[in-house]
C-alpha atoms as a PDB file:
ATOM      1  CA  UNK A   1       0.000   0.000   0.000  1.00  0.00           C
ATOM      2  CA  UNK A   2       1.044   3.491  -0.975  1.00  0.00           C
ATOM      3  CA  UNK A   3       1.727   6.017   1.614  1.00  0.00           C
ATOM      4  CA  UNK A   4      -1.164   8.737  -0.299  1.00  0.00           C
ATOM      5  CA  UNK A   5      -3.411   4.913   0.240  1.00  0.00           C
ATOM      6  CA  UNK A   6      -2.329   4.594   4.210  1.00  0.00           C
ATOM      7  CA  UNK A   7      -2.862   8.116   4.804  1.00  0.00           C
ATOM      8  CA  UNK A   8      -6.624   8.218   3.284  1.00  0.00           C
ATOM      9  CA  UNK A   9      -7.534   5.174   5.128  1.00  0.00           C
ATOM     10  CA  UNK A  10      -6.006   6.143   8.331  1.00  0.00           C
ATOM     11  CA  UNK A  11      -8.416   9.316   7.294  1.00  0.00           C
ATOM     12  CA  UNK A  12     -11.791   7.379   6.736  1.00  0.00           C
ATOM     13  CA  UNK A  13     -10.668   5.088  10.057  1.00  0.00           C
ATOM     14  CA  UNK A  14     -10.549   8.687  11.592  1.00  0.00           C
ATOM     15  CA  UNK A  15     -13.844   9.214  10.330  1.00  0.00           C
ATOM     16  CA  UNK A  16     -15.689   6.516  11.971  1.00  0.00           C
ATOM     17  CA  UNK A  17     -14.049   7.015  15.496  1.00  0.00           C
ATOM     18  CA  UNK A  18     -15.407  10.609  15.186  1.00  0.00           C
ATOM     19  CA  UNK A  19     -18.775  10.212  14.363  1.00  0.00           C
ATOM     20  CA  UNK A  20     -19.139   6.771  16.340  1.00  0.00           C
ATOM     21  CA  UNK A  21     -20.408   8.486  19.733  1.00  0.00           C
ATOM     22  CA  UNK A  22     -23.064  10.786  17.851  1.00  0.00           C
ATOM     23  CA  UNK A  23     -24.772   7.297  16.689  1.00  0.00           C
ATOM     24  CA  UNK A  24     -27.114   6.861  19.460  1.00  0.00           C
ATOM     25  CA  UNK A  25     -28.165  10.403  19.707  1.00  0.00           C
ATOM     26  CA  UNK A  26     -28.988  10.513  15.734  1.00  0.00           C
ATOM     27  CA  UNK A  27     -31.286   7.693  15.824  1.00  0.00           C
ATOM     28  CA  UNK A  28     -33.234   9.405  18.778  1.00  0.00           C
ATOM     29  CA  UNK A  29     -33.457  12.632  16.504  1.00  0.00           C
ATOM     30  CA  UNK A  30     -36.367  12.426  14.405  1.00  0.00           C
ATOM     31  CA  UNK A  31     -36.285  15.504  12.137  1.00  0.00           C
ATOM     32  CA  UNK A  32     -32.883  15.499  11.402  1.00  0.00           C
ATOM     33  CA  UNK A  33     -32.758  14.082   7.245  1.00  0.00           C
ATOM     34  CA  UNK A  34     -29.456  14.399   5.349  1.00  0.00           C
ATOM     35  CA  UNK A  35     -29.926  16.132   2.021  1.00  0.00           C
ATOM     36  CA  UNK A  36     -27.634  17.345  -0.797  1.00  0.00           C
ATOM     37  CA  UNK A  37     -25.942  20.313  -0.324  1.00  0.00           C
ATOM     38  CA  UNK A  38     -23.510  22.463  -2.149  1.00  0.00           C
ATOM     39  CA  UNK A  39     -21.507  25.711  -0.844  1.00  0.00           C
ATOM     40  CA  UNK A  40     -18.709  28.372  -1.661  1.00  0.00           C
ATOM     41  CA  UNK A  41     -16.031  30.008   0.400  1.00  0.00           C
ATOM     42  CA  UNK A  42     -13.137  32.285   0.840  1.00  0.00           C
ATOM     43  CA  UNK A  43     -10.538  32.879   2.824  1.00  0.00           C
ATOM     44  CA  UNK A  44      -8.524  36.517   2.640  1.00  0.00           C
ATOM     45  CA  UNK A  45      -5.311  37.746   4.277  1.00  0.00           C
ATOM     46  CA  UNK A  46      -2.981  40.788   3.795  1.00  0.00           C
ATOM     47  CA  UNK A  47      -0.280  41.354   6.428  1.00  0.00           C
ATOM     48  CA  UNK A  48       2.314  44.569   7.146  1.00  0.00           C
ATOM     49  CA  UNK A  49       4.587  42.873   5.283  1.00  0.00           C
ATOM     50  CA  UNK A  50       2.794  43.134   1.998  1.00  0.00           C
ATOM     51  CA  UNK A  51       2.120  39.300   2.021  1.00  0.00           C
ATOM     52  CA  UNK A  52      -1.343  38.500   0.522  1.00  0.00           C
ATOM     53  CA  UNK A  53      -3.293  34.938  -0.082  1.00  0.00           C
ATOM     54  CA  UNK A  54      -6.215  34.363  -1.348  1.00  0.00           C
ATOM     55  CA  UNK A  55      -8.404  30.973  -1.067  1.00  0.00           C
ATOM     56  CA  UNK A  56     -11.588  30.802  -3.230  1.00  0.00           C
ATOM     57  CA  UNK A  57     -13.516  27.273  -2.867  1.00  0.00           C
ATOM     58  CA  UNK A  58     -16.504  25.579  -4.393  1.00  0.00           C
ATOM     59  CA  UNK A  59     -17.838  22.887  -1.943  1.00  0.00           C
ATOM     60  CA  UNK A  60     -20.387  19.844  -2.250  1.00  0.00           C
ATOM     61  CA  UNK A  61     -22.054  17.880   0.397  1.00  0.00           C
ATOM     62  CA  UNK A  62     -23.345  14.572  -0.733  1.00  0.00           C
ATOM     63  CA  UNK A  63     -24.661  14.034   2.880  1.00  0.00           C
ATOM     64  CA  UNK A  64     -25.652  17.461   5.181  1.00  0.00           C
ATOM     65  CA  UNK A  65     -27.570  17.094   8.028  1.00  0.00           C
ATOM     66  CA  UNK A  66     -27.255  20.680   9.212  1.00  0.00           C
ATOM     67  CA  UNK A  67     -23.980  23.122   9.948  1.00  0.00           C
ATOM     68  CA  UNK A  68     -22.549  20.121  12.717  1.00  0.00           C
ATOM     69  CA  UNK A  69     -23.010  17.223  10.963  1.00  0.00           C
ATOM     70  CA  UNK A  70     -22.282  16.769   7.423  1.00  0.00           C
ATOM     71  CA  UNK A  71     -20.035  15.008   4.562  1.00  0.00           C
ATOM     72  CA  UNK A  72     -18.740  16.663   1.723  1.00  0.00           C
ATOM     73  CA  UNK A  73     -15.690  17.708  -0.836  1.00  0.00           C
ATOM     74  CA  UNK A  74     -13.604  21.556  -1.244  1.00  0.00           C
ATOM     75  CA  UNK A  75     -11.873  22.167  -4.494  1.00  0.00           C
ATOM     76  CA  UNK A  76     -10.020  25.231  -3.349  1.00  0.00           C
ATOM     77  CA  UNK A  77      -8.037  28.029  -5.463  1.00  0.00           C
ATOM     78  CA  UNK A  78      -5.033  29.321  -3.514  1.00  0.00           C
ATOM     79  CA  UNK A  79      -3.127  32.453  -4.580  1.00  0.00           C
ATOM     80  CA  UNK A  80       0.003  34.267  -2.916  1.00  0.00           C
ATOM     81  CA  UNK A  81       1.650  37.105  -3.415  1.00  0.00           C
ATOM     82  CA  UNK A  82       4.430  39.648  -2.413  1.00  0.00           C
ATOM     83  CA  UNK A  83       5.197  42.659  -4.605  1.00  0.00           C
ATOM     84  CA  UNK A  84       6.830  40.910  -7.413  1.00  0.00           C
ATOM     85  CA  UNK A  85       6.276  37.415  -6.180  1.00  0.00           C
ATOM     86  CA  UNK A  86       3.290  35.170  -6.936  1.00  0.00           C
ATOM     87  CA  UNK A  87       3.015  32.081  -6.168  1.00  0.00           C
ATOM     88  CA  UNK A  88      -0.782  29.682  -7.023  1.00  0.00           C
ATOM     89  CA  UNK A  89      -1.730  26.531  -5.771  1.00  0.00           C
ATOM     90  CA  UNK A  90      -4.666  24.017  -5.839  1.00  0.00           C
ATOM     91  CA  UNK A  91      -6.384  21.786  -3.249  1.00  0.00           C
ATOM     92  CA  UNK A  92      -9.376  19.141  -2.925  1.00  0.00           C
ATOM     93  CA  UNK A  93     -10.287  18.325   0.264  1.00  0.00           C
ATOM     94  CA  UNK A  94     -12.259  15.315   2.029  1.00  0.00           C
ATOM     95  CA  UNK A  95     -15.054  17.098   4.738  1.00  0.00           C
ATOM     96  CA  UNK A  96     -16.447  15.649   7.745  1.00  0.00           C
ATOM     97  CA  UNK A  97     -18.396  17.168  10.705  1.00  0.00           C
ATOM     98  CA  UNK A  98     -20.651  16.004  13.716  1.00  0.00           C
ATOM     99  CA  UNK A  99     -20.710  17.368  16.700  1.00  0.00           C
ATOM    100  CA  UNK A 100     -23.339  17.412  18.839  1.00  0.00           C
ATOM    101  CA  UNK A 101     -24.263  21.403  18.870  1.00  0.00           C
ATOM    102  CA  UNK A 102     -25.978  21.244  22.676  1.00  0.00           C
ATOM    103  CA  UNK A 103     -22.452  20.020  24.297  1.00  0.00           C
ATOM    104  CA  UNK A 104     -19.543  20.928  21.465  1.00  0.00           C
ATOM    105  CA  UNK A 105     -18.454  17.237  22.081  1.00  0.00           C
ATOM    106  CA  UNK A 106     -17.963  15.028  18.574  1.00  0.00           C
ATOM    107  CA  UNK A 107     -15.229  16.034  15.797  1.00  0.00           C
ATOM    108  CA  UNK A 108     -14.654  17.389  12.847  1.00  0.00           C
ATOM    109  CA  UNK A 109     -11.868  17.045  10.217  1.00  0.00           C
ATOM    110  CA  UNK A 110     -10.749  18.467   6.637  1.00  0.00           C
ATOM    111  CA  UNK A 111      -8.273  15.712   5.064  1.00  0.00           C
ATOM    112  CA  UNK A 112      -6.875  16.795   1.547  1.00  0.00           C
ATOM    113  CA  UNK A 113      -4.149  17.073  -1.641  1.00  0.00           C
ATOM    114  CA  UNK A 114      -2.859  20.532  -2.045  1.00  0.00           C
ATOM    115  CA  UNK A 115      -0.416  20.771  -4.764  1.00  0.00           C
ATOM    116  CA  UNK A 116       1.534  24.431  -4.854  1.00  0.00           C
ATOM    117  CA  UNK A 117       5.060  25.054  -6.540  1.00  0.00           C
ATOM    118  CA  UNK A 118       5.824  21.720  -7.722  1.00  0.00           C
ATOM    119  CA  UNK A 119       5.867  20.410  -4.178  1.00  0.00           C
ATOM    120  CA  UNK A 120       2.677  18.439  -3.057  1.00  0.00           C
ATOM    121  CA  UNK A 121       1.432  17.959   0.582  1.00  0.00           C
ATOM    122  CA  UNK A 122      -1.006  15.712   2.301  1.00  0.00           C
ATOM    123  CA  UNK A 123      -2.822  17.752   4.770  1.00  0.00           C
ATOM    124  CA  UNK A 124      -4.924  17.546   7.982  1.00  0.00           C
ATOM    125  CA  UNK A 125      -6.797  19.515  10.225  1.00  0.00           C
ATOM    126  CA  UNK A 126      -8.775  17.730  12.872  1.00  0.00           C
ATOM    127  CA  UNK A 127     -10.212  17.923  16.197  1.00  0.00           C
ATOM    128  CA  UNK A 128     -12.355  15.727  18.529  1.00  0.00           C
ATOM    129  CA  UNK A 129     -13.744  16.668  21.828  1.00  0.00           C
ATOM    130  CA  UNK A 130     -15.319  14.677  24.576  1.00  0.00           C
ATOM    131  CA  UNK A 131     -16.432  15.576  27.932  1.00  0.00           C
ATOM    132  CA  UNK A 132     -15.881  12.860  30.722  1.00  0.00           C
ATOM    133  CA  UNK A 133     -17.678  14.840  33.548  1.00  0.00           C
ATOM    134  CA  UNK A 134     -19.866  17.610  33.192  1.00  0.00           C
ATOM    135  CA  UNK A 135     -17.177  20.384  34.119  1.00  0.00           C
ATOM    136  CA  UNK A 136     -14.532  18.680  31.870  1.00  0.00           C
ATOM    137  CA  UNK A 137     -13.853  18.437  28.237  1.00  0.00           C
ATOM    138  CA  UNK A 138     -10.923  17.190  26.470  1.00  0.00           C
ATOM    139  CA  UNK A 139      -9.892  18.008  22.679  1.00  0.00           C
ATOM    140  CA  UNK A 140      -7.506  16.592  20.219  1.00  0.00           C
ATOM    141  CA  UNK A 141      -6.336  18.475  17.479  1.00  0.00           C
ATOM    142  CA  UNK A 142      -4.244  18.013  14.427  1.00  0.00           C
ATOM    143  CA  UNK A 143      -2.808  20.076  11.960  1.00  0.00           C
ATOM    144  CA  UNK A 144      -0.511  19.566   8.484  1.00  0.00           C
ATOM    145  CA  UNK A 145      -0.187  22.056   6.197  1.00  0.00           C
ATOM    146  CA  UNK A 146       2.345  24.568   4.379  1.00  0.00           C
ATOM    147  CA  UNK A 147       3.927  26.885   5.673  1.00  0.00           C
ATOM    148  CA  UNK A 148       2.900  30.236   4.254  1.00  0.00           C
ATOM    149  CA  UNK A 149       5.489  32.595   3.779  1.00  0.00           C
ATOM    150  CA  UNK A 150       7.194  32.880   0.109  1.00  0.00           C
ATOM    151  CA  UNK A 151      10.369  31.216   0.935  1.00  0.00           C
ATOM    152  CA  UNK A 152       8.925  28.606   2.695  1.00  0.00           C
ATOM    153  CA  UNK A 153       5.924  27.882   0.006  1.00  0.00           C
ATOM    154  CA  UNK A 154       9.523  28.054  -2.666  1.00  0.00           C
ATOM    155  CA  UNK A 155      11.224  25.176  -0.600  1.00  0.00           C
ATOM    156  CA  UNK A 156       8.075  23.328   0.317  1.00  0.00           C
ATOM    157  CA  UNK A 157       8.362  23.628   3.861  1.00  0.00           C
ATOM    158  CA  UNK A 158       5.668  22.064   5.952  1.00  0.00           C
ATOM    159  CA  UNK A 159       4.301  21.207   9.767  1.00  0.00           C
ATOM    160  CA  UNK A 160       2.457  19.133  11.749  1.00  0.00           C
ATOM    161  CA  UNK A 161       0.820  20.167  14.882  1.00  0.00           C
ATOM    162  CA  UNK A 162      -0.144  17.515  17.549  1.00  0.00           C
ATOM    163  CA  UNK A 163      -2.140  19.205  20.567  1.00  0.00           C
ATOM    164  CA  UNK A 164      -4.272  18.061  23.209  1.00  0.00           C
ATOM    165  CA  UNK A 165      -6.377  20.778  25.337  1.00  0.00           C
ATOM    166  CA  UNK A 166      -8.354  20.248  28.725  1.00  0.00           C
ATOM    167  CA  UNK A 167     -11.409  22.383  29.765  1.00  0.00           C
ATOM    168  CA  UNK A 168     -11.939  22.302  33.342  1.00  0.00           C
ATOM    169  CA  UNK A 169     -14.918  24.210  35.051  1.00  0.00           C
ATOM    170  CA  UNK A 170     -13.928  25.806  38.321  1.00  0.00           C
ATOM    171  CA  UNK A 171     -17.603  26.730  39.501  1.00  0.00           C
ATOM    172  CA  UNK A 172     -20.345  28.131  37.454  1.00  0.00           C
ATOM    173  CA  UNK A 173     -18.680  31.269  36.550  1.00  0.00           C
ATOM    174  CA  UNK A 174     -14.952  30.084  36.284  1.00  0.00           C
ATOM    175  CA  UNK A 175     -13.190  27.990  33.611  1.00  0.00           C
ATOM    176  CA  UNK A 176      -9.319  27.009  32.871  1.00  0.00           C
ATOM    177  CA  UNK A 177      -8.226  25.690  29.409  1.00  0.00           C
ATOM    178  CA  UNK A 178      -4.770  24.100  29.130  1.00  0.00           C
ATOM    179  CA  UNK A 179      -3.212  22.773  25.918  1.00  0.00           C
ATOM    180  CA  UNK A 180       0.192  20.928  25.318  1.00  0.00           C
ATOM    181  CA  UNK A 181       1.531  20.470  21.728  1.00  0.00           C
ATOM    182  CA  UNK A 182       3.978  20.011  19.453  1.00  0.00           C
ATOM    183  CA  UNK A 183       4.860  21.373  16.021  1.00  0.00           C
ATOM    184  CA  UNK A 184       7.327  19.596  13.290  1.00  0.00           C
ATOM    185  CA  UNK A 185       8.354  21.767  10.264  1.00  0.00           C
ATOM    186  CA  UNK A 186      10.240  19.464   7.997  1.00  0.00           C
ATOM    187  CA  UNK A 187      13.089  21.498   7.531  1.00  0.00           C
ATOM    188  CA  UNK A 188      14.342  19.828  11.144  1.00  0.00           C
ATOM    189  CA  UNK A 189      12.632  22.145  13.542  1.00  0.00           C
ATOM    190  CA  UNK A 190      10.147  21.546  16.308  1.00  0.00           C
ATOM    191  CA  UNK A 191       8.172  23.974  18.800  1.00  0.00           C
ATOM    192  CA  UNK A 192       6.874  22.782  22.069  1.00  0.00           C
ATOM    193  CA  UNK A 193       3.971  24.856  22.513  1.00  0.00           C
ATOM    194  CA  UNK A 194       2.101  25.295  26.438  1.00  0.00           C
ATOM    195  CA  UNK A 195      -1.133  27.499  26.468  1.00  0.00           C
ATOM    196  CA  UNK A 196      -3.128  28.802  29.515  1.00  0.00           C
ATOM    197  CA  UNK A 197      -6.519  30.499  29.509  1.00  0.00           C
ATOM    198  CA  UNK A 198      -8.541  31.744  32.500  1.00  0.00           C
ATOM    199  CA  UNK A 199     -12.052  32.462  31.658  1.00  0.00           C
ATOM    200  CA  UNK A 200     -14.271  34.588  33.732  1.00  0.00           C
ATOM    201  CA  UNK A 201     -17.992  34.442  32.970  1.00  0.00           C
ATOM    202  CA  UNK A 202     -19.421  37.466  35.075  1.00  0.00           C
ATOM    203  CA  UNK A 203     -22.953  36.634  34.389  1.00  0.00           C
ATOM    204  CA  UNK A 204     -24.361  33.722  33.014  1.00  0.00           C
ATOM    205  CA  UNK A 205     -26.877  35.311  30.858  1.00  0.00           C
ATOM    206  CA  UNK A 206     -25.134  38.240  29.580  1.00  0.00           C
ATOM    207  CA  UNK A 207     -22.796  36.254  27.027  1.00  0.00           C
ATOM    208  CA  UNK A 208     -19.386  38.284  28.724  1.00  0.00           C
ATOM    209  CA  UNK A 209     -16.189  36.718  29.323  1.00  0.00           C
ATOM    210  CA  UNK A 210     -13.370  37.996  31.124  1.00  0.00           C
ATOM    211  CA  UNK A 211     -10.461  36.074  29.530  1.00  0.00           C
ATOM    212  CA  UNK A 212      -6.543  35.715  31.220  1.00  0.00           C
ATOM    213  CA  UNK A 213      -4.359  34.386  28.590  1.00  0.00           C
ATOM    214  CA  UNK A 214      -0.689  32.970  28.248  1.00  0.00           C
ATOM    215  CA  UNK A 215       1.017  31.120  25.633  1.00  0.00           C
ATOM    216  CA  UNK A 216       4.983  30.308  25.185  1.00  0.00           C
ATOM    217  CA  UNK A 217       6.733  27.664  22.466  1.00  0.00           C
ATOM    218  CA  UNK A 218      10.067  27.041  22.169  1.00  0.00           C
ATOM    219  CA  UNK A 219      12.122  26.507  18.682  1.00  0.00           C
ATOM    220  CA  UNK A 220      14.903  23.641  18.479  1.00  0.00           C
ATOM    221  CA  UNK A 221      16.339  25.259  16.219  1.00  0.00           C
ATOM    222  CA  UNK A 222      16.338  29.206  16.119  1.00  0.00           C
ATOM    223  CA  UNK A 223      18.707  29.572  12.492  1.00  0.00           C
ATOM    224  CA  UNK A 224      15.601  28.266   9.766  1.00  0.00           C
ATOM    225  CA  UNK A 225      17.310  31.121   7.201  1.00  0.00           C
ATOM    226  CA  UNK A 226      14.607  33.739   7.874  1.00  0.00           C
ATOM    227  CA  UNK A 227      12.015  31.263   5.952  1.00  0.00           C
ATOM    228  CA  UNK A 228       9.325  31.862   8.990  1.00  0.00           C
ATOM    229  CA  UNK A 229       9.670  33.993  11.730  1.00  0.00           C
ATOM    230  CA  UNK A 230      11.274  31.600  14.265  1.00  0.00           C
ATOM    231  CA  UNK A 231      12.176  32.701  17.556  1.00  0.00           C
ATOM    232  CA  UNK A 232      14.173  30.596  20.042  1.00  0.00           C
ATOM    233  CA  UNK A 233      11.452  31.395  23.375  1.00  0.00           C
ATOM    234  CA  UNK A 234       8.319  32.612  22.754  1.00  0.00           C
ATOM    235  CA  UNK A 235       5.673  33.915  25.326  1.00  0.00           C
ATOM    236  CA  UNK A 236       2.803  36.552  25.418  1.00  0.00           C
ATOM    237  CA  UNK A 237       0.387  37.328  28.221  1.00  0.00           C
ATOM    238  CA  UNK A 238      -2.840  38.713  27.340  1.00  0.00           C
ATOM    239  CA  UNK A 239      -6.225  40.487  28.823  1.00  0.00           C
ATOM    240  CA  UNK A 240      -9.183  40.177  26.873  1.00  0.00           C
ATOM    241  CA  UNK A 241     -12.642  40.467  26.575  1.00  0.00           C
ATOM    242  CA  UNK A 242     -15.273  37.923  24.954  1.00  0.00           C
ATOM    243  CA  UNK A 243     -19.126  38.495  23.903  1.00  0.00           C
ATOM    244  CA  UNK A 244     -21.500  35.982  22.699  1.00  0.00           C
ATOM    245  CA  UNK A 245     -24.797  37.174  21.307  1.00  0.00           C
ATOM    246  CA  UNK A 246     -27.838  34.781  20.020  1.00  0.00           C
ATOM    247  CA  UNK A 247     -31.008  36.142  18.653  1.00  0.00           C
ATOM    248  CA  UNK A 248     -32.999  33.958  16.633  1.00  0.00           C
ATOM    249  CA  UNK A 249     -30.751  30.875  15.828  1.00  0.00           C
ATOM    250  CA  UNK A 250     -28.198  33.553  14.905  1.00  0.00           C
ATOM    251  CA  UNK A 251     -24.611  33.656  16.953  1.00  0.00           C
ATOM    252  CA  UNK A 252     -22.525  36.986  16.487  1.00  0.00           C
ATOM    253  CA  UNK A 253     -19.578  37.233  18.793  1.00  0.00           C
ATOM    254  CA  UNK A 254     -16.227  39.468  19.367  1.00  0.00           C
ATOM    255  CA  UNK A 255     -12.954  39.197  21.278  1.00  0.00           C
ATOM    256  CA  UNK A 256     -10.480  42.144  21.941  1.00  0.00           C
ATOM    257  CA  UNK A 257      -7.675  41.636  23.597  1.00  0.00           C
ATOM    258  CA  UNK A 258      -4.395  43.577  25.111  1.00  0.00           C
ATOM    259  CA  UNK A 259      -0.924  41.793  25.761  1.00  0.00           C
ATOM    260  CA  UNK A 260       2.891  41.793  25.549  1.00  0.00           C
ATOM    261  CA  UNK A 261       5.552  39.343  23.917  1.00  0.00           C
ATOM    262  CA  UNK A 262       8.403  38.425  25.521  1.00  0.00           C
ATOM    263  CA  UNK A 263      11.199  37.242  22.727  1.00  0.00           C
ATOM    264  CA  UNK A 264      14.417  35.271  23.868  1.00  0.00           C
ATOM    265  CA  UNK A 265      13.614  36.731  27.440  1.00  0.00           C
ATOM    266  CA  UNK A 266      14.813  39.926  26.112  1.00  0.00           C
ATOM    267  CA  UNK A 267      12.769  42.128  23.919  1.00  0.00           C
ATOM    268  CA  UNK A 268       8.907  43.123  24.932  1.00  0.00           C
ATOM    269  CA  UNK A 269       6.558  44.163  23.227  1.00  0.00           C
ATOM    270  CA  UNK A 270       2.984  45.262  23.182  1.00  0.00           C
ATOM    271  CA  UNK A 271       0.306  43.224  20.994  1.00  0.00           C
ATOM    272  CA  UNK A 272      -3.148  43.676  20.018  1.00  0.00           C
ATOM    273  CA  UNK A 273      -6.048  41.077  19.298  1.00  0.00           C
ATOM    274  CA  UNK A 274      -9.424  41.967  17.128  1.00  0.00           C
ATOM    275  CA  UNK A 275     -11.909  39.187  16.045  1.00  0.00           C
ATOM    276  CA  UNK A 276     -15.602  39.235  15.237  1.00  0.00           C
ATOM    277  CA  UNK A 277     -18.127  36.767  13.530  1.00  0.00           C
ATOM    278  CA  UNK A 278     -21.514  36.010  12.806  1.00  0.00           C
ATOM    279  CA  UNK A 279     -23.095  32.694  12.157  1.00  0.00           C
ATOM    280  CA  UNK A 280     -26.657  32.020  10.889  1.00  0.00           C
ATOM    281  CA  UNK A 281     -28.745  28.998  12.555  1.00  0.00           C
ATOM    282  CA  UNK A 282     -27.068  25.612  12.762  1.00  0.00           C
ATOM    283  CA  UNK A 283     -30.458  23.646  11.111  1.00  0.00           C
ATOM    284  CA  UNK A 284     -31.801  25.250   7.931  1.00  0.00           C
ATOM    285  CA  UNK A 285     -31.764  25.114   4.438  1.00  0.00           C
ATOM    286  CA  UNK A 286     -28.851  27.882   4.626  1.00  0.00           C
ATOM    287  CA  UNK A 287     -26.485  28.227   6.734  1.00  0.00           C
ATOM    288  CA  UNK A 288     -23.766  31.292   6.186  1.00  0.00           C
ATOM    289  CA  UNK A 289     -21.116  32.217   8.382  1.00  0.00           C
ATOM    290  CA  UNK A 290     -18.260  35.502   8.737  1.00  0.00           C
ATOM    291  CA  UNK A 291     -15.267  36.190  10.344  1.00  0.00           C
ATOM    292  CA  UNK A 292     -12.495  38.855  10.416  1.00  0.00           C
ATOM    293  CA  UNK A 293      -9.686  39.243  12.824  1.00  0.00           C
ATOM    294  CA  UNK A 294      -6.759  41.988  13.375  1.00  0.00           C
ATOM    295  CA  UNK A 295      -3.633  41.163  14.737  1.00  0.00           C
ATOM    296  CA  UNK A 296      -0.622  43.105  15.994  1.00  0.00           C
ATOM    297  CA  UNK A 297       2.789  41.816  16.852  1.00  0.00           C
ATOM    298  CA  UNK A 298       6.334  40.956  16.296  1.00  0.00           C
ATOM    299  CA  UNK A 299       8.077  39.359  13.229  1.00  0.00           C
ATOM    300  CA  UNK A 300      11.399  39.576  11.866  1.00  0.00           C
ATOM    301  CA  UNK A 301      10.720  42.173   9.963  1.00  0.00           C
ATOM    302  CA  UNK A 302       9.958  44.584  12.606  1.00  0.00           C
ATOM    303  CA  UNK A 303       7.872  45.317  16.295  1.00  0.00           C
ATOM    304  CA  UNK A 304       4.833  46.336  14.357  1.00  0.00           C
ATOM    305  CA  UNK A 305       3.761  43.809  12.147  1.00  0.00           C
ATOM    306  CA  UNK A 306       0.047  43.356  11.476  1.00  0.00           C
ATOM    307  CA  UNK A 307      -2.168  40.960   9.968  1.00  0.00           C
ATOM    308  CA  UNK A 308      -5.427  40.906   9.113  1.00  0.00           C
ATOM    309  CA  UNK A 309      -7.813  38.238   7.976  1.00  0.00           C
ATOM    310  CA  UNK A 310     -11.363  37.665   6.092  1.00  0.00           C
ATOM    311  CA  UNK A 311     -13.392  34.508   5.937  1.00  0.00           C
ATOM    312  CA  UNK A 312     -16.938  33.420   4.591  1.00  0.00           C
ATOM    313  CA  UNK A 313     -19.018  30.525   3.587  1.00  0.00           C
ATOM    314  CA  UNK A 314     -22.540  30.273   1.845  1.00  0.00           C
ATOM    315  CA  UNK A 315     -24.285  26.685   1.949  1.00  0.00           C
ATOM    316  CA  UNK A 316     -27.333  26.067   0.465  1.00  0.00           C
ATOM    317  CA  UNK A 317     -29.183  22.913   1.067  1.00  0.00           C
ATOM    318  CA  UNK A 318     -31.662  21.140  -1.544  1.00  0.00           C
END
């Protein structure tokens, strides 16, 4: 057996772990009916560094359920580019989704071929969440892709993050999340990545979160040739706030947060955190959803680099 053939069964073995649990609660479900589906997408960037990409997808759904539990296929459009450089790619992607959308717990994944430069990558991005007590979740996630930055996407650099994350309930109005992972770029390096995240829910009706945050990695090897920016410690500390809104089967929500960097325990500086999106009812014969973020922070090209970010999807179910 090739290795594309192990990896796309190890996928479709994936598959049936994930949506094993949700069995028993689907046959209890009486007006949930899978229909066909089909969608578009895209996915916009432009950073401070005058890097740009641009993902434009067509999607169909053989089997969709509703906006948690579906199966389907992405043929994607990828362009990059940085004043002269440009740089196009192509990807088709396997979809699968079902989570149950009272408790978050189930999985979802996005297995696919994504061909860019002459160099061609298997990727993976996957998570699955279950809840062993009613004040504690755990999460697995997994990520492969490229690494987007133009020398990188030139030598066909790529990583694979392996994470897992626990969500423990201190009281009603108190949660921690922890998460421990690693990150392999196959150019030889590897992060070890720790994240922290105290959530304080002031009320429980209001939808507010009061949100403590800390994250560090550390690089194995800090000389990668300026093809990503690669610092040898890591760490930022962040305050943020958090609102949820629902109104009708619609979700809109919006984090902004204040921090500081710490790089090689020597330089500090401040960062800044902007994200908003709005999603329409989870079961319906539509289901669209939008998202933006702003980011500021520190690369190698300078204290002050930003990014900024644009996504959307349009599903229509017949």
């Amino acid at each position: 057996m090739t290795g594309a053939s192990r990896y796309f069964v190890a996928v479709l073995f994936g598959f049936v772990v994930l949506i094993a649990p949700c069995r028993a609660e689907e046959e209890k479900d009486k007006e949930k009916t899978a229909g066909v589906a089909f969608g578009a997408e895209f996915f916009l960037t432009n950073d401070s560094d005058n890097f740009q990409s641009r993902r434009v997808s067509v999607e169909f759904f053989p089997a969709f359920e509703n906006a948690d539990r579906y199966l389907g296929f992405r043929l994607g459009d990828y362009q990059y580019r940085q004043d002269s450089w440009r740089r196009a790619g192509q990807k088709i992607s396997f979809l699968a989704r079902s989570i149950d959308t009272r408790t978050g717990d189930g999985g979802a994944m996005e297995a696919g071929l994504f061909e860019q430069g002459g160099h061609t990558l298997l990727t993976l991005d996957g998570s699955y969440r279950v809840s062993p007590t009613k004040s504690t979740a755990l999460e697995f996630l997994v990520t492969r892709d490229w690494v987007e930055t133009p020398k990188s996407l030139d030598r066909g650099i790529d990583f694979s993050f392996v994470g897992v994350a626990v969500d423990q309930g201190l009281g009603s109005h108190l949660t921690l999340v922890g998460l421990l992972a690693q990150q392999y770029f196959s150019d030889g390096n590897r992060r070890d990545h720790g994240r922290l995240r105290l959530i304080y829910q002031p009320s429980l009706d209001l939808g507010l979160t009061l949100q403590a945050r800390y994250r560090t990695y550390r690089s194995s090897h800090e000389d990668v040739d300026r093809a990503y920016f690669n610092p040898k410690n890591y760490s930022e500390s962040m305050l943020a706030v958090s609102w949820r809104y629902r109104f009708q089967g619609w979700t809109a929500a919006a984090v902004a947060g204040l921090g500081n960097e710490t790089i090689n325990h020597d330089l500090n500086q401040p960062t800044r955190l902007l994200e908003m999106s709005l999603q329409s009812p989870v079961r319906g014969s539509q289901v669209f959803r939008f998202s933006a973020g702003y980011s500021r922070s520190t690369t190698f090209s300078g204290p002050n680099y930003q990014y900024r970010y644009m996504r959307g999807e349009w599903v229509i179910l017949f």
